[in-house]
Protein backbone atom coordinates (compact mmCIF):
# COMPACT_ATOMS: atom_id res chain seq x y z
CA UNK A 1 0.91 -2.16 1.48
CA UNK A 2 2.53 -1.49 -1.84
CA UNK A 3 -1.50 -0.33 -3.26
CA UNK A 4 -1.02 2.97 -0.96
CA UNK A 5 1.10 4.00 -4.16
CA UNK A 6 -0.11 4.21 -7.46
CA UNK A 7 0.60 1.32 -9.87
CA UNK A 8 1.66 4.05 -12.55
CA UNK A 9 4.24 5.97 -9.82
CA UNK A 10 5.83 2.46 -9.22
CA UNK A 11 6.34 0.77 -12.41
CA UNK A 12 7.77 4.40 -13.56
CA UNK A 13 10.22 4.33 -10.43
CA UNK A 14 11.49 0.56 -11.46
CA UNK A 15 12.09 2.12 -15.07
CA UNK A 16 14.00 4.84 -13.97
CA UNK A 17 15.95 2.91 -11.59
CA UNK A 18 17.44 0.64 -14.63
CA UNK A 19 18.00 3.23 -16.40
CA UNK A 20 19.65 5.36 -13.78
CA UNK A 21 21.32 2.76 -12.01
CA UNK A 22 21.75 -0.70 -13.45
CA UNK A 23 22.21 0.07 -17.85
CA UNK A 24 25.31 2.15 -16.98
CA UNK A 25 27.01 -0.92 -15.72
CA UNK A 26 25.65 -3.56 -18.52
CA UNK A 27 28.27 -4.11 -21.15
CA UNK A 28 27.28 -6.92 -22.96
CA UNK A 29 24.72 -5.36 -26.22
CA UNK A 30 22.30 -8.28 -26.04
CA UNK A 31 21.73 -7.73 -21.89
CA UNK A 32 21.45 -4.08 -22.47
CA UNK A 33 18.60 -4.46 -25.40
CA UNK A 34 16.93 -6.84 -23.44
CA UNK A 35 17.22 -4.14 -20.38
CA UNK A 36 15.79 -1.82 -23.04
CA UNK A 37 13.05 -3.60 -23.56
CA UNK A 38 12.02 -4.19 -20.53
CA UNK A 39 12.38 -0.12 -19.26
CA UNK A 40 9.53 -0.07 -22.69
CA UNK A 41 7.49 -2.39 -21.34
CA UNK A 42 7.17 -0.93 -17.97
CA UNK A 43 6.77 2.15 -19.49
CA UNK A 44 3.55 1.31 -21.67
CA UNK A 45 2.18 -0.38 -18.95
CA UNK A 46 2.49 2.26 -16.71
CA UNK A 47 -0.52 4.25 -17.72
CA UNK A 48 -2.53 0.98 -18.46
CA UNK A 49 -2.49 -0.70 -15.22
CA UNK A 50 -4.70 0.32 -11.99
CA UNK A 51 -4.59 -1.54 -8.51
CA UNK A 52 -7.44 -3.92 -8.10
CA UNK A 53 -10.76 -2.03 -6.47
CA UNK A 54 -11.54 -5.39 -4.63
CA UNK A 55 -8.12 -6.01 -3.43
CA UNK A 56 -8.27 -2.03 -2.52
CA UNK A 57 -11.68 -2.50 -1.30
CA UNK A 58 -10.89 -5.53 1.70
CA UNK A 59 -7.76 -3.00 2.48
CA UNK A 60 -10.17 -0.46 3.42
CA UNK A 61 -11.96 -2.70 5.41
CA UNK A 62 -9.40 -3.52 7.55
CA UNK A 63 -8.40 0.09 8.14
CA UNK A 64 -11.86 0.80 8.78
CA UNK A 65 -12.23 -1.90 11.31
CA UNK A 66 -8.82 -1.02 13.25
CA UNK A 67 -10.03 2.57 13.20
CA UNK A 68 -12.84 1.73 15.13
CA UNK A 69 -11.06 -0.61 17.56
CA UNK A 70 -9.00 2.16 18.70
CA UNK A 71 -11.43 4.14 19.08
CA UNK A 72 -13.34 1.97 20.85
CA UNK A 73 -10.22 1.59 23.07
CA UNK A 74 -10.43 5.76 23.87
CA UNK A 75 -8.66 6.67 20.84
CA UNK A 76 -10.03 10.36 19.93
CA UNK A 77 -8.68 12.58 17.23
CA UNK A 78 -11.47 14.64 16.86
CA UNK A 79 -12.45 13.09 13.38
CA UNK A 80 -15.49 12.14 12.69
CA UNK A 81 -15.42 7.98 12.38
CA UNK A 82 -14.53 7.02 8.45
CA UNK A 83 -18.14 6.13 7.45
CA UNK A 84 -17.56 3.41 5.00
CA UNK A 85 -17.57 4.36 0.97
CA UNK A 86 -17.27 1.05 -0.51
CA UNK A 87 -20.55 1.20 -2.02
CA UNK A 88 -19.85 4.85 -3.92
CA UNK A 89 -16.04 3.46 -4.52
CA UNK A 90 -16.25 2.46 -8.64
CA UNK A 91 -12.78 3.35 -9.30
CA UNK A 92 -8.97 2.14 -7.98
CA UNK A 93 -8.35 5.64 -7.72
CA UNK A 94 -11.02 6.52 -5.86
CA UNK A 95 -10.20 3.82 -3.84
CA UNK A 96 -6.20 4.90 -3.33
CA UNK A 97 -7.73 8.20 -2.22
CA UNK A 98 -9.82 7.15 0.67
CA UNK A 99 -7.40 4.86 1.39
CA UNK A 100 -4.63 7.59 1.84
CA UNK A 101 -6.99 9.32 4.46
CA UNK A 102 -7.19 6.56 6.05
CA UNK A 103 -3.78 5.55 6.60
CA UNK A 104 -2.85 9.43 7.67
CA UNK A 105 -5.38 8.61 10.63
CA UNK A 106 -3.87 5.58 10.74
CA UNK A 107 -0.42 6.90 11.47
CA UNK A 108 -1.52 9.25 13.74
CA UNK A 109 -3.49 6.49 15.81
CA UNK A 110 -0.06 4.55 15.76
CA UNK A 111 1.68 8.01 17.43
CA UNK A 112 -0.95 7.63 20.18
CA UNK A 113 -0.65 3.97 20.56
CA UNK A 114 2.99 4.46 21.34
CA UNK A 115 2.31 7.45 23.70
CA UNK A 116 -0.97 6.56 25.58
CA UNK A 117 -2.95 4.10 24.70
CA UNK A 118 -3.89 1.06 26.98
CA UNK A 119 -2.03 -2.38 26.39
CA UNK A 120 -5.28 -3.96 24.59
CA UNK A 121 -4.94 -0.58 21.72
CA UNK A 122 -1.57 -1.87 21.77
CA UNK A 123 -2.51 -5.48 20.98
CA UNK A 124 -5.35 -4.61 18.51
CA UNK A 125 -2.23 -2.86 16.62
CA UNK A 126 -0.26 -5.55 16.32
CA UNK A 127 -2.62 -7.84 15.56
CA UNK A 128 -3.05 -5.48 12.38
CA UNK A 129 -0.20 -4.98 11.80
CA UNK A 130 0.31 -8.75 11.72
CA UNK A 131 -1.98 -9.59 9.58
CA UNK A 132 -1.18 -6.84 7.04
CA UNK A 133 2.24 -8.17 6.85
CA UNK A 134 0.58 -11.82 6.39
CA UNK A 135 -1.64 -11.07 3.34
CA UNK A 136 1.05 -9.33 1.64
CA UNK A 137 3.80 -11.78 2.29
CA UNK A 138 1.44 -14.58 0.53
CA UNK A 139 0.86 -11.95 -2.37
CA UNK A 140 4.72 -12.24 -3.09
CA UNK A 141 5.53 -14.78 -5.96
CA UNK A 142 8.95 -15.53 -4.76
CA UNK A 143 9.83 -17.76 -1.84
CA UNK A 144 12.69 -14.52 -0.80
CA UNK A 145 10.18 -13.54 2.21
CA UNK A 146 8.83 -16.97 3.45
């Protein structure tokens, strides 16, 4: 669920972290250039980079569709039901905004889950939550989460 940040805020926040936390300790002058270069790179990519809009966009569908499982299952917080954009979404960050209003209902759906809500709103979560944590497990390059 790392696309409910901007691409820009999180390449910035790796940068800072070498710079802030791991160059103080390099001592070797080759490792610290080459940590140099790298706090550049992620720099200049920073403002060139967006999330994918169709990665964003089957995201959004999800949401969407738990939404309106829990709803059918009596959830009610006196929101109208997210009437799908995809069609007027052209832009990632047009995307990442709908997408952060949905994930605010989102969290306050989970509040009720854990409150009130029948065992099958229960299921329906995990099940999503599942599933979220599926697709972006097989996102990851490295085998450090399989």
């Amino acid at each position: 669920m790392l696309s409910a940040v901007p691409v820009q805020r999180i390449l910035e926040g790796i940068a800072e972290s070498l710079r802030t936390h791991v160059q103080p300790h390099v001592k070797d002058k080759f490792s610290l250039m080459q940590l140099r270069a790298i706090d550049e790179l992620l720099r200049n990519l920073a403002g060139r980079l967006e999330w994918s809009l169709s990665e964003l966009k089957q995201e959004i569908k999800a949401d969407e569709e738990l939404l309106a499982q829990l709803i059918t299952c009596g959830w009610d917080d006196g929101k109208a039901h997210p009437q799908s954009l995809k069609s007027e979404l052209h832009t990632g960050e047009e995307a990442l905004e709908y997408r952060a209003l949905l994930l605010t209902r989102i969290a306050d759906a989970m509040i009720w889950i854990q409150t009130k809500a029948s065992p099958e709103a229960q299921m329906i979560a995990v099940e999503y939550l599942r599933e979220t944590n599926d697709r972006e497990r097989k996102k990851l390059k490295s085998g450090m989460y399989s």
